[in-house]
PDB file of N, CA and C in Angstrom:
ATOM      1  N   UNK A   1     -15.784  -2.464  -6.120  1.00  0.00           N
ATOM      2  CA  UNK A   1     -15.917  -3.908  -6.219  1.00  0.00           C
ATOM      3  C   UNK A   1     -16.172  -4.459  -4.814  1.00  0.00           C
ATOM      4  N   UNK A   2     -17.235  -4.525  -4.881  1.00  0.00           N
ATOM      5  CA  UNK A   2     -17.862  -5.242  -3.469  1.00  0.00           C
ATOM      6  C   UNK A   2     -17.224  -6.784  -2.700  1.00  0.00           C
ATOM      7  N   UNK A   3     -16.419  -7.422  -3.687  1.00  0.00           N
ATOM      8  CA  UNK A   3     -15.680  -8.584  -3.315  1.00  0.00           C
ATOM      9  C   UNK A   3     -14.071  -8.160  -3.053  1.00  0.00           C
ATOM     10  N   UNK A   4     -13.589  -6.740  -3.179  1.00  0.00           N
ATOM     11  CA  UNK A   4     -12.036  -6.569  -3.073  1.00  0.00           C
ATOM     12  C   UNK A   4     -12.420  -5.810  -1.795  1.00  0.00           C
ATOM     13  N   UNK A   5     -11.440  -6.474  -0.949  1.00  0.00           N
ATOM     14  CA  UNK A   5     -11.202  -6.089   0.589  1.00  0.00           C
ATOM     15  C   UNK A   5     -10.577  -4.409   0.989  1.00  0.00           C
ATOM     16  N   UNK A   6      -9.835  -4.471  -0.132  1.00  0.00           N
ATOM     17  CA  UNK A   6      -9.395  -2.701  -0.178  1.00  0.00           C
ATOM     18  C   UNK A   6     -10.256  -1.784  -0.607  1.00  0.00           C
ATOM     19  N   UNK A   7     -10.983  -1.842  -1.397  1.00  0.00           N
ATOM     20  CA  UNK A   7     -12.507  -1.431  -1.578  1.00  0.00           C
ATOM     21  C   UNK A   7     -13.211  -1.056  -0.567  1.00  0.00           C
ATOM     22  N   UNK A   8     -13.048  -2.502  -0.351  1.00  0.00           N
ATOM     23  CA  UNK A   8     -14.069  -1.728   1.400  1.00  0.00           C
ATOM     24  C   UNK A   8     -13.380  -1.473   2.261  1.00  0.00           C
ATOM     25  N   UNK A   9     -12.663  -1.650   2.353  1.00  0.00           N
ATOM     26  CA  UNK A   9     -11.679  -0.441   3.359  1.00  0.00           C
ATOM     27  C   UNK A   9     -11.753   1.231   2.965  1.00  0.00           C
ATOM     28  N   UNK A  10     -11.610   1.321   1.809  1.00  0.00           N
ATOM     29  CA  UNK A  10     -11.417   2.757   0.701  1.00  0.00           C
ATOM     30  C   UNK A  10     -13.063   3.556   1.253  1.00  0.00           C
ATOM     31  N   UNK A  11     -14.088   2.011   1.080  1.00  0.00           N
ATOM     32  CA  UNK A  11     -15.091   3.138   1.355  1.00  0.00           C
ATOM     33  C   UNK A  11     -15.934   3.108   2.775  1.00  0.00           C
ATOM     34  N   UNK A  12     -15.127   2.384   3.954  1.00  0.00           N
ATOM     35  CA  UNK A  12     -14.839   2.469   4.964  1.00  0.00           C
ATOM     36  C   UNK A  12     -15.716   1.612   5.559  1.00  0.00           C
ATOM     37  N   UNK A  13     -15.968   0.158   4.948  1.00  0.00           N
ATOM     38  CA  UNK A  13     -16.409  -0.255   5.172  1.00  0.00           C
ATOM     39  C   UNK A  13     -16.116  -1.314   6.517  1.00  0.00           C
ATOM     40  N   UNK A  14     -14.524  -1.509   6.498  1.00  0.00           N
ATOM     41  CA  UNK A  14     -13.334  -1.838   6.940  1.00  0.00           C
ATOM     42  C   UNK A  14     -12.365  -1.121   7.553  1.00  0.00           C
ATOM     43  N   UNK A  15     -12.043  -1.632   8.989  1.00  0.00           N
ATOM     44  CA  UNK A  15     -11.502  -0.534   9.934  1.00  0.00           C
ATOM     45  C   UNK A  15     -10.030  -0.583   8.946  1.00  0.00           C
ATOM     46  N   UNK A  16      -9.101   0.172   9.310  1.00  0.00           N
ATOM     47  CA  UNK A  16      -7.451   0.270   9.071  1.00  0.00           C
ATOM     48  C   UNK A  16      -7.037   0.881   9.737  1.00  0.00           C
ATOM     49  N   UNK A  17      -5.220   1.174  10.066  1.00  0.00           N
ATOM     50  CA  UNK A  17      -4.801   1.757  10.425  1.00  0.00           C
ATOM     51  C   UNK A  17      -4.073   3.089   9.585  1.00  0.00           C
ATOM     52  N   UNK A  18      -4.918   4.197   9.175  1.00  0.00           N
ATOM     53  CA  UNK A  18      -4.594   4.953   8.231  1.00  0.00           C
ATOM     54  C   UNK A  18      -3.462   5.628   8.799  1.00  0.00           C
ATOM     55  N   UNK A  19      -2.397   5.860   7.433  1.00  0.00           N
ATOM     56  CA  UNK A  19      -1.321   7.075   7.867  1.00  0.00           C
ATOM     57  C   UNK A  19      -1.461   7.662   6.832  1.00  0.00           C
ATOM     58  N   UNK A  20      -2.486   8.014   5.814  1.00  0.00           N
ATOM     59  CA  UNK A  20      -2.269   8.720   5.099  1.00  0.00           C
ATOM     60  C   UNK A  20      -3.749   8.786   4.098  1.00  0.00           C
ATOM     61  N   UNK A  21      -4.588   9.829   4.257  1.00  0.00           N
ATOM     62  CA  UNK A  21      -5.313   9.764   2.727  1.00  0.00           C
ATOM     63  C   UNK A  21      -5.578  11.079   2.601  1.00  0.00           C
ATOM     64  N   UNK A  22      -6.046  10.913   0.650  1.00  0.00           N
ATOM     65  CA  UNK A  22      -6.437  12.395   0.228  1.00  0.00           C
ATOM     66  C   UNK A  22      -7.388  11.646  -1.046  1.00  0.00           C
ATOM     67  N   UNK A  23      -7.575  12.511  -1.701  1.00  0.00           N
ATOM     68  CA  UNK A  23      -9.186  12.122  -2.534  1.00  0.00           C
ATOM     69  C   UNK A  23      -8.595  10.865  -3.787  1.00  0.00           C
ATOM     70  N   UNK A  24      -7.309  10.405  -3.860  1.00  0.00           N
ATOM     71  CA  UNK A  24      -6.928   9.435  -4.921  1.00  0.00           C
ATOM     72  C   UNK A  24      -6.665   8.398  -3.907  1.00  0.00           C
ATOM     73  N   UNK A  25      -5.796   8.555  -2.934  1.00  0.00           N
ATOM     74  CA  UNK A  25      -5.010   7.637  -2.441  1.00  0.00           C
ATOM     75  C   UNK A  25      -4.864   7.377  -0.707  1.00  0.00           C
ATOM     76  N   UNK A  26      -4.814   6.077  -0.453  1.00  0.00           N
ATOM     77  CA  UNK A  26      -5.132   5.569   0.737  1.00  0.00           C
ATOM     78  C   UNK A  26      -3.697   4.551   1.217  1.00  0.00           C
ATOM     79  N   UNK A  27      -3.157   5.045   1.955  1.00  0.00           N
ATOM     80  CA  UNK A  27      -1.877   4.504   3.330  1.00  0.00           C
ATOM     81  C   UNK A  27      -2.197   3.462   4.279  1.00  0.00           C
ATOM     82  N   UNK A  28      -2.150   2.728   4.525  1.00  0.00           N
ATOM     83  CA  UNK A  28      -2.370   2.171   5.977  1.00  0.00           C
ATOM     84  C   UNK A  28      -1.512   1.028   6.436  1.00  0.00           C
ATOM     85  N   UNK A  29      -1.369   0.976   7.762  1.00  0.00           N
ATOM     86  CA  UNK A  29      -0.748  -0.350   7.850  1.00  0.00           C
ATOM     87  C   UNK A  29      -0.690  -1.685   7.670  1.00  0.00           C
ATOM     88  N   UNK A  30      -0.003  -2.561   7.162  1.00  0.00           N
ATOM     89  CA  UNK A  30      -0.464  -4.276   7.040  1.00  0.00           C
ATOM     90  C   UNK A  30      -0.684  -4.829   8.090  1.00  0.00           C
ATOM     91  N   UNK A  31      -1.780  -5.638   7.964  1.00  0.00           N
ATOM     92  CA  UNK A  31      -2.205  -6.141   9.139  1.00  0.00           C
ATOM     93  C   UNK A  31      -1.245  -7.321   9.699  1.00  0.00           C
ATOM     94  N   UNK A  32      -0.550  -7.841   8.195  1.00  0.00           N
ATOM     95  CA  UNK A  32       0.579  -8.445   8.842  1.00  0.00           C
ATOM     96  C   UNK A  32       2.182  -8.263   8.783  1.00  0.00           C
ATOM     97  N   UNK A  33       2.283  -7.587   9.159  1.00  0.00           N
ATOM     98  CA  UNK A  33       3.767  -7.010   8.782  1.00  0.00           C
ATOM     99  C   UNK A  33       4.780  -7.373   8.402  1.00  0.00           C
ATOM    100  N   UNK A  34       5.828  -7.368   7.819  1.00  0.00           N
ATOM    101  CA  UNK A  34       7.074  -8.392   7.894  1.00  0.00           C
ATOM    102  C   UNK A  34       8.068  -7.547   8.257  1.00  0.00           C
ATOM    103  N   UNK A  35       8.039  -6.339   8.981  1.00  0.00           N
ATOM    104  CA  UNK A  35       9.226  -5.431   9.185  1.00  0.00           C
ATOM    105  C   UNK A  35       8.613  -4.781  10.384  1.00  0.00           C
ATOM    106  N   UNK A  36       8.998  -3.887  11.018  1.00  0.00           N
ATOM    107  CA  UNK A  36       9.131  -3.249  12.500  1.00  0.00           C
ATOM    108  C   UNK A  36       7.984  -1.893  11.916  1.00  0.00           C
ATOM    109  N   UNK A  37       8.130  -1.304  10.641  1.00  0.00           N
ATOM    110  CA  UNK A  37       6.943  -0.061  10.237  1.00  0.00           C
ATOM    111  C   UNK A  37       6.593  -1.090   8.319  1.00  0.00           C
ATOM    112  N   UNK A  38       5.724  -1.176   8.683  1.00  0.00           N
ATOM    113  CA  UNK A  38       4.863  -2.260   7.191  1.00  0.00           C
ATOM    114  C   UNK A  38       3.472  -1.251   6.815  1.00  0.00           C
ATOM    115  N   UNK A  39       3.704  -0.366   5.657  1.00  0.00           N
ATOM    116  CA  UNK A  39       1.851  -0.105   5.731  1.00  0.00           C
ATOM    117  C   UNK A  39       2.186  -0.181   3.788  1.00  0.00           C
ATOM    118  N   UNK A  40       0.904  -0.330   3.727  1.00  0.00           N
ATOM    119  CA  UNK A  40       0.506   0.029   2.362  1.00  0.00           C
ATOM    120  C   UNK A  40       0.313   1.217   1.619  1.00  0.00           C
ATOM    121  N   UNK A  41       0.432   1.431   0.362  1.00  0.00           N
ATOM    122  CA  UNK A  41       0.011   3.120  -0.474  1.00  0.00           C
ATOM    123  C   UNK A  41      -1.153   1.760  -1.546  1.00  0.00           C
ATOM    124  N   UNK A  42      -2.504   2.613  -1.783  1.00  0.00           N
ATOM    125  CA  UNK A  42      -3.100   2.044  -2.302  1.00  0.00           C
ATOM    126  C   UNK A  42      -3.878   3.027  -3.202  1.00  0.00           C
ATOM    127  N   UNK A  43      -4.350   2.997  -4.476  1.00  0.00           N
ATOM    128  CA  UNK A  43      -5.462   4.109  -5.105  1.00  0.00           C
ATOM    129  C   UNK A  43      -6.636   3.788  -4.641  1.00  0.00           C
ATOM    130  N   UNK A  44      -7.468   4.867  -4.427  1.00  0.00           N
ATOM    131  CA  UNK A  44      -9.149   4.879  -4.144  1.00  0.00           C
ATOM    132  C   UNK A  44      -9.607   3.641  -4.746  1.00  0.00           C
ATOM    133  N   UNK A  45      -9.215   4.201  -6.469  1.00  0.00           N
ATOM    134  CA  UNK A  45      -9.978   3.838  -7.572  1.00  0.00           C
ATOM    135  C   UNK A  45      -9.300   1.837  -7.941  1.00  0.00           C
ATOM    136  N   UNK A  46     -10.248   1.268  -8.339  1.00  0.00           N
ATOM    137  CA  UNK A  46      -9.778  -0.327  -8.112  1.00  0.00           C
ATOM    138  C   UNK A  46      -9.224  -0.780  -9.563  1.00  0.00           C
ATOM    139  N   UNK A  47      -7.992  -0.610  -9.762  1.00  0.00           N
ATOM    140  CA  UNK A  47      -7.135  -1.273 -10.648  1.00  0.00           C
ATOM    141  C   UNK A  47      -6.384  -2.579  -9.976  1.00  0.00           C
ATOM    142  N   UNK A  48      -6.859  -4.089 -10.662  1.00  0.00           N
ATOM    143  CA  UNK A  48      -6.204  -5.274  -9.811  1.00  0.00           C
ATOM    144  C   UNK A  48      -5.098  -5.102  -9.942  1.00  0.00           C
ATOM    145  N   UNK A  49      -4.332  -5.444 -10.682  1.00  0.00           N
ATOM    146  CA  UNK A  49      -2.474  -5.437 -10.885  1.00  0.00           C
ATOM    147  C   UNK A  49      -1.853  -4.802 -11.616  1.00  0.00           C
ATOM    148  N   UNK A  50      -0.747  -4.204 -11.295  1.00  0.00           N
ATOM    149  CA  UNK A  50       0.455  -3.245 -12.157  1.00  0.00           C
ATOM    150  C   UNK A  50       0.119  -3.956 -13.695  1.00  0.00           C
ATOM    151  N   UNK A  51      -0.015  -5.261 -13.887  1.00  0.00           N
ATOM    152  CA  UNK A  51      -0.126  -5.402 -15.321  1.00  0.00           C
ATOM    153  C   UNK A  51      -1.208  -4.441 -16.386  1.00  0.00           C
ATOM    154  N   UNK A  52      -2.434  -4.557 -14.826  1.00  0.00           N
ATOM    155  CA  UNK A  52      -3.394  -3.902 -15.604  1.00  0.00           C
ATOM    156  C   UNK A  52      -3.744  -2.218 -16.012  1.00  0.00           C
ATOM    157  N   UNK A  53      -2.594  -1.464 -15.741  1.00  0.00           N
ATOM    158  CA  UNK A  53      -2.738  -0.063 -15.563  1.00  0.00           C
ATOM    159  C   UNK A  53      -1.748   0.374 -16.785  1.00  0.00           C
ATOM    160  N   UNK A  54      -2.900   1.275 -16.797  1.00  0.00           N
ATOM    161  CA  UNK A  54      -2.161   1.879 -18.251  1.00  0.00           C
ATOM    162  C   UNK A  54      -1.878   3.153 -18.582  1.00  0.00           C
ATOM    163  N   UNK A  55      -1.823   3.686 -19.454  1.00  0.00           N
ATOM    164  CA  UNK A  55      -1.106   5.624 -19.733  1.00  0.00           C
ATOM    165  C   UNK A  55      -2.238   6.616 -18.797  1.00  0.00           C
ATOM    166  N   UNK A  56      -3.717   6.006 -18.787  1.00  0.00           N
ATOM    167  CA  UNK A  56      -4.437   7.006 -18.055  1.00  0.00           C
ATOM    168  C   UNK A  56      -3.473   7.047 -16.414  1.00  0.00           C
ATOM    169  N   UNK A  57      -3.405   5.896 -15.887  1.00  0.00           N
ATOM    170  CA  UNK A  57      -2.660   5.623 -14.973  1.00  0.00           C
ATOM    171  C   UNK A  57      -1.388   6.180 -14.413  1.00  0.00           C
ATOM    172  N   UNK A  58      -0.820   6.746 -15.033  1.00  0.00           N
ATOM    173  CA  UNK A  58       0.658   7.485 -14.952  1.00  0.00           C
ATOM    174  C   UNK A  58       0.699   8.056 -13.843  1.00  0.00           C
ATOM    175  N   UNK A  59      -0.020   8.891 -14.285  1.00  0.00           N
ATOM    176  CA  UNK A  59      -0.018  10.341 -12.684  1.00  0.00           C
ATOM    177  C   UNK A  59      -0.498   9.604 -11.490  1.00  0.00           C
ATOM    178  N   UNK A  60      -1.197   8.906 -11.380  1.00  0.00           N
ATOM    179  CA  UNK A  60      -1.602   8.109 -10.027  1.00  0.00           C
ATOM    180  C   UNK A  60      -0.697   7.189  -9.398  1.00  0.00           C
ATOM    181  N   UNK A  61      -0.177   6.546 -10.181  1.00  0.00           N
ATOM    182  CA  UNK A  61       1.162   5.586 -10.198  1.00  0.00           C
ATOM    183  C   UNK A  61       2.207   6.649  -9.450  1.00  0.00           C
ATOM    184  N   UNK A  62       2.034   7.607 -10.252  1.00  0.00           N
ATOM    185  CA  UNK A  62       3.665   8.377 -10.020  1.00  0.00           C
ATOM    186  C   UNK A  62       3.676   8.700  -8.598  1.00  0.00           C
ATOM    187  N   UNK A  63       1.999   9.344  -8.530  1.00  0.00           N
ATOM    188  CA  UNK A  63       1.938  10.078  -7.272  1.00  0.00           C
ATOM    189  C   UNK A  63       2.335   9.368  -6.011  1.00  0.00           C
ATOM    190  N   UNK A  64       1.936   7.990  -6.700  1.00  0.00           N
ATOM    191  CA  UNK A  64       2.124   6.966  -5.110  1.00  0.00           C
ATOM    192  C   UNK A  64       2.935   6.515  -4.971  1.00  0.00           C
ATOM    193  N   UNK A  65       4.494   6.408  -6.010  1.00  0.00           N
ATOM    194  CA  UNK A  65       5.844   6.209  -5.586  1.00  0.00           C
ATOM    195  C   UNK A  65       6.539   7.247  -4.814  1.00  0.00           C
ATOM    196  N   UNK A  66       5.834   8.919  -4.896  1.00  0.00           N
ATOM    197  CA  UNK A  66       6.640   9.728  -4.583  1.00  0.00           C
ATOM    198  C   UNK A  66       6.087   9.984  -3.426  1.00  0.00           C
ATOM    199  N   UNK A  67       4.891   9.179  -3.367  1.00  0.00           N
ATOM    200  CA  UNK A  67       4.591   9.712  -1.250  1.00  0.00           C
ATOM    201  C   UNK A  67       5.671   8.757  -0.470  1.00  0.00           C
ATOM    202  N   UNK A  68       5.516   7.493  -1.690  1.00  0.00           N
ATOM    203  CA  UNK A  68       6.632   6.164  -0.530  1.00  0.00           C
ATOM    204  C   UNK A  68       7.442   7.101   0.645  1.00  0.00           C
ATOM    205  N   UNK A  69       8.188   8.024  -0.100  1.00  0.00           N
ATOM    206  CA  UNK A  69       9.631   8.496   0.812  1.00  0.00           C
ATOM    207  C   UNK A  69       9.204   9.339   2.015  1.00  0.00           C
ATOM    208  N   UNK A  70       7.829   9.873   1.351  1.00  0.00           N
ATOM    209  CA  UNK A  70       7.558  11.291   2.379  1.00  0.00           C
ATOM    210  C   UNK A  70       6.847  10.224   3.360  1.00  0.00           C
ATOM    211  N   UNK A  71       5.877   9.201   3.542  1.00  0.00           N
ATOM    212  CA  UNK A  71       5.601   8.808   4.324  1.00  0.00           C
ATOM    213  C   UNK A  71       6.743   8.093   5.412  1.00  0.00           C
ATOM    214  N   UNK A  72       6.763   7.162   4.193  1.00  0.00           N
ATOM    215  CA  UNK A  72       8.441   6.354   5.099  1.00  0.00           C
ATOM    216  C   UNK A  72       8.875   7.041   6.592  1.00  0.00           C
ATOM    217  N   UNK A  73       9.213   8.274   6.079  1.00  0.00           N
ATOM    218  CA  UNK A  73      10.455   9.189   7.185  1.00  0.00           C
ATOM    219  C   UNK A  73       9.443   9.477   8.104  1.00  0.00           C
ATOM    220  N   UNK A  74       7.830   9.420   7.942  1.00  0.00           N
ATOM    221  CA  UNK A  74       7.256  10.543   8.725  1.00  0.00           C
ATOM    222  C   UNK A  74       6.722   8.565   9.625  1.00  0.00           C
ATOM    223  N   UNK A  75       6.846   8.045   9.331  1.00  0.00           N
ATOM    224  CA  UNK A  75       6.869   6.872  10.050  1.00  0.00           C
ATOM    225  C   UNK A  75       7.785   5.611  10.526  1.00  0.00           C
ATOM    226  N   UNK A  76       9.085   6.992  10.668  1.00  0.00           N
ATOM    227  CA  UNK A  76      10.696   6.463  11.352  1.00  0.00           C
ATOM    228  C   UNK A  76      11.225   5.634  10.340  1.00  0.00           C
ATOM    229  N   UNK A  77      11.314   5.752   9.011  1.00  0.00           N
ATOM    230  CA  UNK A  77      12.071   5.522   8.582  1.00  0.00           C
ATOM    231  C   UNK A  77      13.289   6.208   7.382  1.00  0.00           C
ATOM    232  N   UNK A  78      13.719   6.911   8.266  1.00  0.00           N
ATOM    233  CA  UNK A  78      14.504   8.162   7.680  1.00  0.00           C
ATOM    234  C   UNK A  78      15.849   7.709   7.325  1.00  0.00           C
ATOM    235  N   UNK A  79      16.290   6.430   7.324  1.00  0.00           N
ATOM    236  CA  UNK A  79      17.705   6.017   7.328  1.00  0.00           C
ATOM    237  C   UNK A  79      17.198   4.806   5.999  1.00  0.00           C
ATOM    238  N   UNK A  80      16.149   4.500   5.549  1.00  0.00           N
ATOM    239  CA  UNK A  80      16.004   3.945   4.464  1.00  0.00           C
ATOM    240  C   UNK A  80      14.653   2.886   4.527  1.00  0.00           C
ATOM    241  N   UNK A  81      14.429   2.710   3.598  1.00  0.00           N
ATOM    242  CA  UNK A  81      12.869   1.622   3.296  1.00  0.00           C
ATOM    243  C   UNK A  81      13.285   0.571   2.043  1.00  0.00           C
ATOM    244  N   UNK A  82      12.116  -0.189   1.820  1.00  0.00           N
ATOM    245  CA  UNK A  82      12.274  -1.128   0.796  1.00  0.00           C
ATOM    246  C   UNK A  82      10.593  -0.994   0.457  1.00  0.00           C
ATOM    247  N   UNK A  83      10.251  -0.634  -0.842  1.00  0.00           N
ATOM    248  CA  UNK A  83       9.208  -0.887  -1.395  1.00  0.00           C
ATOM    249  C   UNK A  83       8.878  -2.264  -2.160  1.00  0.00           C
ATOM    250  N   UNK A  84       7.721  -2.753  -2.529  1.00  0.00           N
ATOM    251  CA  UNK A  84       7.357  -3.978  -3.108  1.00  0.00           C
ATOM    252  C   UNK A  84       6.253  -4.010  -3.963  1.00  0.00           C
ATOM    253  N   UNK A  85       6.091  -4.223  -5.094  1.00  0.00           N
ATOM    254  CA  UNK A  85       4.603  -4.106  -5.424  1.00  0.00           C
ATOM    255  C   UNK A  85       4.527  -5.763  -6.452  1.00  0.00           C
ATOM    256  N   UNK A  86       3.972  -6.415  -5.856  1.00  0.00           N
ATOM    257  CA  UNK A  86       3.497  -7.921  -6.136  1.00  0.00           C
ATOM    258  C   UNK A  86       2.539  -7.930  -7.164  1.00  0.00           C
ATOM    259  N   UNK A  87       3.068  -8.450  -8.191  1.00  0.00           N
ATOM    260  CA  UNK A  87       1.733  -8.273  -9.719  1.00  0.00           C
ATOM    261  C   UNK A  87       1.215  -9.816  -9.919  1.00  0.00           C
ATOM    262  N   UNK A  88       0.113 -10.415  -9.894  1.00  0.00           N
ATOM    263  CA  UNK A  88      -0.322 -11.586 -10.645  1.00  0.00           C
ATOM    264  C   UNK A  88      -0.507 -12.371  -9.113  1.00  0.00           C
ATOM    265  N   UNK A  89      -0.461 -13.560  -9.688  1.00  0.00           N
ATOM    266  CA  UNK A  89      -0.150 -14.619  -8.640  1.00  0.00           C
ATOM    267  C   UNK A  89       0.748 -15.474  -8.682  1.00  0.00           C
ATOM    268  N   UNK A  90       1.755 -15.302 -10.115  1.00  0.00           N
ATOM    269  CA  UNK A  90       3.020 -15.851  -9.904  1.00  0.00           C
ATOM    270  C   UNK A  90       3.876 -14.469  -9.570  1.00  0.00           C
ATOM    271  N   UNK A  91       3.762 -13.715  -9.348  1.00  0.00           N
ATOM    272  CA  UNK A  91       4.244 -12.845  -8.535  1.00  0.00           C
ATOM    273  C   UNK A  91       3.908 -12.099  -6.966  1.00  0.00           C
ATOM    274  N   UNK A  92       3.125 -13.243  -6.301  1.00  0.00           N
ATOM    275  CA  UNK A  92       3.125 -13.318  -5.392  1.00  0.00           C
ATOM    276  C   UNK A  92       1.642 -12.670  -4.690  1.00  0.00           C
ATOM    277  N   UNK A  93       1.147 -12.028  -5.594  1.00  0.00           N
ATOM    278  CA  UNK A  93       0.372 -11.064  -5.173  1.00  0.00           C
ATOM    279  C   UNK A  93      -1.165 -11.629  -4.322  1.00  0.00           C
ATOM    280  N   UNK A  94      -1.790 -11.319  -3.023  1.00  0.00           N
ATOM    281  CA  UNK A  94      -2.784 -12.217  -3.054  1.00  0.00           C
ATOM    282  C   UNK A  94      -3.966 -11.470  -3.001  1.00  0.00           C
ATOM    283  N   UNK A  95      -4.143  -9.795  -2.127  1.00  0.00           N
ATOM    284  CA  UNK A  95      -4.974  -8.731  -2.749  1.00  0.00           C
ATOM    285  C   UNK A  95      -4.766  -8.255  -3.945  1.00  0.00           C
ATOM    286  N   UNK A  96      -5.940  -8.707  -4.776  1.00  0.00           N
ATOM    287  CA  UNK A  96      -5.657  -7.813  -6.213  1.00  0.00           C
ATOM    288  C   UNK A  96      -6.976  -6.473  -6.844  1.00  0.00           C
ATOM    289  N   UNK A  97      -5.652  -5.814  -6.014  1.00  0.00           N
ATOM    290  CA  UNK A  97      -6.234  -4.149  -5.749  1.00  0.00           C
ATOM    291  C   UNK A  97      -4.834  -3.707  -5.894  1.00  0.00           C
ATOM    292  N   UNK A  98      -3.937  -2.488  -7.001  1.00  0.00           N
ATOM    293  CA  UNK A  98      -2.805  -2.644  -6.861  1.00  0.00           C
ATOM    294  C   UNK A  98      -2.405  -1.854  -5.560  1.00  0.00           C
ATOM    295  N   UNK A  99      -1.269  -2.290  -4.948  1.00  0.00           N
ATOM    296  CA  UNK A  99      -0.697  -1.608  -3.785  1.00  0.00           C
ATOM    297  C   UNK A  99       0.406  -1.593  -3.603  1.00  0.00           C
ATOM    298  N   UNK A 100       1.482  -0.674  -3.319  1.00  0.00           N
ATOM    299  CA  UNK A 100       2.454  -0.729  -2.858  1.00  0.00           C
ATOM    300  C   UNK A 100       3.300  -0.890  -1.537  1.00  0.00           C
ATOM    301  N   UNK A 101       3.693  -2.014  -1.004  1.00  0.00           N
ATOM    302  CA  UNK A 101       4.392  -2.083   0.196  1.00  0.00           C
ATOM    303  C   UNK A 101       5.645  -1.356   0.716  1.00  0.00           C
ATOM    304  N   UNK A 102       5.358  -0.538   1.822  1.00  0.00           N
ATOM    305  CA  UNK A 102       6.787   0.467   2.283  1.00  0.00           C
ATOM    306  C   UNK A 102       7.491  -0.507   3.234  1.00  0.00           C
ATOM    307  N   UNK A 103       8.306  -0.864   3.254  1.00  0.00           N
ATOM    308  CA  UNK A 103       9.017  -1.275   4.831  1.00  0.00           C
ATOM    309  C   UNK A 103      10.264  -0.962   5.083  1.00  0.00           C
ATOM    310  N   UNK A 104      10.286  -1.692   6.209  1.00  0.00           N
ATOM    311  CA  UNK A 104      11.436  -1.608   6.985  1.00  0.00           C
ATOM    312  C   UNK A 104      11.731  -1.163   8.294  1.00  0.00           C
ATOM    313  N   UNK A 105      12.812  -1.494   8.927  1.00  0.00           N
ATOM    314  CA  UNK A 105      13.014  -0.792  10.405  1.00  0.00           C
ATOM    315  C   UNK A 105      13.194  -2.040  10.988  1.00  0.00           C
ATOM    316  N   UNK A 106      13.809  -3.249  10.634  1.00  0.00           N
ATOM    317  CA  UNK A 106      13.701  -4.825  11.215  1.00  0.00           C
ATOM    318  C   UNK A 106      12.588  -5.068  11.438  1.00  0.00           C
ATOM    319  N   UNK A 107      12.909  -6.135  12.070  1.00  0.00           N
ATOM    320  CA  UNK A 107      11.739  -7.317  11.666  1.00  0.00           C
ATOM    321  C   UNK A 107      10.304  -6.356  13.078  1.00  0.00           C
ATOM    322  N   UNK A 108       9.516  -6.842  12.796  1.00  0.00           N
ATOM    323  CA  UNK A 108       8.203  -6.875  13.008  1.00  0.00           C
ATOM    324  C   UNK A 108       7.987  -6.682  14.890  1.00  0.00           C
ATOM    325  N   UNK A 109       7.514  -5.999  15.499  1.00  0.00           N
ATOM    326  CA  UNK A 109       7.470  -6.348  17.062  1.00  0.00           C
ATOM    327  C   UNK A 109       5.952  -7.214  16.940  1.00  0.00           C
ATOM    328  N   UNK A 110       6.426  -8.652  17.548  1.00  0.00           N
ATOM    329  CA  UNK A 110       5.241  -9.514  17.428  1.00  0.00           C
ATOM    330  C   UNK A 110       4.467  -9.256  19.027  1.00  0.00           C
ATOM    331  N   UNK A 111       2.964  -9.038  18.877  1.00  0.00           N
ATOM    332  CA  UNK A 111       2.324  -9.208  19.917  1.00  0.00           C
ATOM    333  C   UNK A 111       1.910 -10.485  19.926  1.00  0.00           C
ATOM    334  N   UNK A 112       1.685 -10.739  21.930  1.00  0.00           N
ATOM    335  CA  UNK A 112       1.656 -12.116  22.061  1.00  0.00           C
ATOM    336  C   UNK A 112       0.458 -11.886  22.973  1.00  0.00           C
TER     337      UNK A 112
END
């Protein structure tokens, strides 16, 4: 989808800060953080919101809750994280490409 920003990131159209890809799934950091380590887990493939994913979906879903932890630690956060995944727009969501948010480690080091 030539109008979703993760899209073109996915097909590199768009720089990121990757910590993580393999042929389903794409890592990177938020550009705006709200914690001290903030990146995203995102699928290649463009499903807008958790509402919209369904039984084909399972294994891709699954896969990308169970990197949360392995990435987390391998990006200092070995003492704990908080995941987020924002569905709709009364749920906050404002890329709709689904993604999951890792954080944590306090708040954010702001550059000035």
């Amino acid at each position: 989808m030539s109008d979703c920003i993760f899209c073109n990131i996915v097909a590199g159209q768009l720089p990121c800060g990757k910590v993580y890809e393999d042929d389903e799934v794409l890592a990177f950091h938020d550009i705006h953080p709200f914690a001290r380590v903030h990146f995203l887990i995102i699928p290649k493939a463009h499903i807008a919101t958790l509402a919209d994913a369904g039984p084909e979906h399972e294994r891709l879903l699954g896969k990308m809750l169970l990197l949360a932890p392995r990435l987390a630690k391998e990006q200092g956060l070995a003492d704990g994280f908080k995941t987020l995944i924002n569905t709709g727009r009364g749920g906050g969501q404002e890329v709709f490409h689904i993604h999951i948010h890792v954080f944590g480690g306090g708040d954010p080091v702001r550059k000035t």
